[in-house]
Protein backbone atom coordinates (compact mmCIF):
# COMPACT_ATOMS: atom_id res chain seq x y z
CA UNK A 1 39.65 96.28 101.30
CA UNK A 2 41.23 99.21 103.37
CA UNK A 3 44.84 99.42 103.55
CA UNK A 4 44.88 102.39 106.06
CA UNK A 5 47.19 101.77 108.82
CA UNK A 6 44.82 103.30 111.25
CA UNK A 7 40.62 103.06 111.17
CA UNK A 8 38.33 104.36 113.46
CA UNK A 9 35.03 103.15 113.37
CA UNK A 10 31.58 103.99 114.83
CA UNK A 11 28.47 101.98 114.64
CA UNK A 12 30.76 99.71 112.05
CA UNK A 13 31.15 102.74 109.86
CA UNK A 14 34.97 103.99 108.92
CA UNK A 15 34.83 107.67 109.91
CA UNK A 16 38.22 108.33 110.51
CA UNK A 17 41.25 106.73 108.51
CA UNK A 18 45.66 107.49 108.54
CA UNK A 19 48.34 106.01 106.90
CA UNK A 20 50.34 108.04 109.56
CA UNK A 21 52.54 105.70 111.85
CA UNK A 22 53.02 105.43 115.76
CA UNK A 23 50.81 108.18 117.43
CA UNK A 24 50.59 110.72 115.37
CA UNK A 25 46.99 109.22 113.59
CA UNK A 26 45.83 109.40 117.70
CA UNK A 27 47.41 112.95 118.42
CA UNK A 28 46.01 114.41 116.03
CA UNK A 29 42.63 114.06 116.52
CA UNK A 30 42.44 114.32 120.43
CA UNK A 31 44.34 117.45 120.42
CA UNK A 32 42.06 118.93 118.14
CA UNK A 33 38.74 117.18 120.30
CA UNK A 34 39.45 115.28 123.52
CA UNK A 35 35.99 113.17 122.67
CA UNK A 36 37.11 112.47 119.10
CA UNK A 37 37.76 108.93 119.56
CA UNK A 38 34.95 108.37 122.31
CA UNK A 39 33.36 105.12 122.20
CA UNK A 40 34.53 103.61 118.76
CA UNK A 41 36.34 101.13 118.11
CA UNK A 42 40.20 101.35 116.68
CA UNK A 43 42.03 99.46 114.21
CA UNK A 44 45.36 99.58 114.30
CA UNK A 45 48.24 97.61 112.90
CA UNK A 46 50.85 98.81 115.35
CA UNK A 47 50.13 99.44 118.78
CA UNK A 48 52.27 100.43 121.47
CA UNK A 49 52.37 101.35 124.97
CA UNK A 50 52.01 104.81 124.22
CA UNK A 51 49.38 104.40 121.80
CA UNK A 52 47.25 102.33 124.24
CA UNK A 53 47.67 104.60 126.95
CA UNK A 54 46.24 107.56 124.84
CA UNK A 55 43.28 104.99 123.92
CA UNK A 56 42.74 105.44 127.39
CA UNK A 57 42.55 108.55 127.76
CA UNK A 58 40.60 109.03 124.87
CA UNK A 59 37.59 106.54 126.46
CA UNK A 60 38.11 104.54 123.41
């Protein structure tokens, strides 16, 4: 069972995981690659505004 706060998956694989809070676990990644995220899916346990605009973005 993962416990991670944050999981991003692609093709149902974890590839990307954070214990970080708010949208620093997000941040991170897309201001290292602006196609980090793109097309997986997100699980997050808190989710804001913020957060889901920068989904957005992201093409998640």
């Amino acid at each position: 069972m993962n416990l991670n706060k944050f999981n991003a998956k692609r093709n149902k694989i974890v590839f990307y995981s954070s214990n970080d809070i708010g949208d620093k676990p997000i941040l991170s990644k897309i201001n290292e690659d602006m196609n980090f995220y793109k097309n997986t899916d997100i699980e997050d346990t808190v989710l804001g505004k913020a957060a889901a605009y920068l989904h957005l973005l992201a093409k998640i």
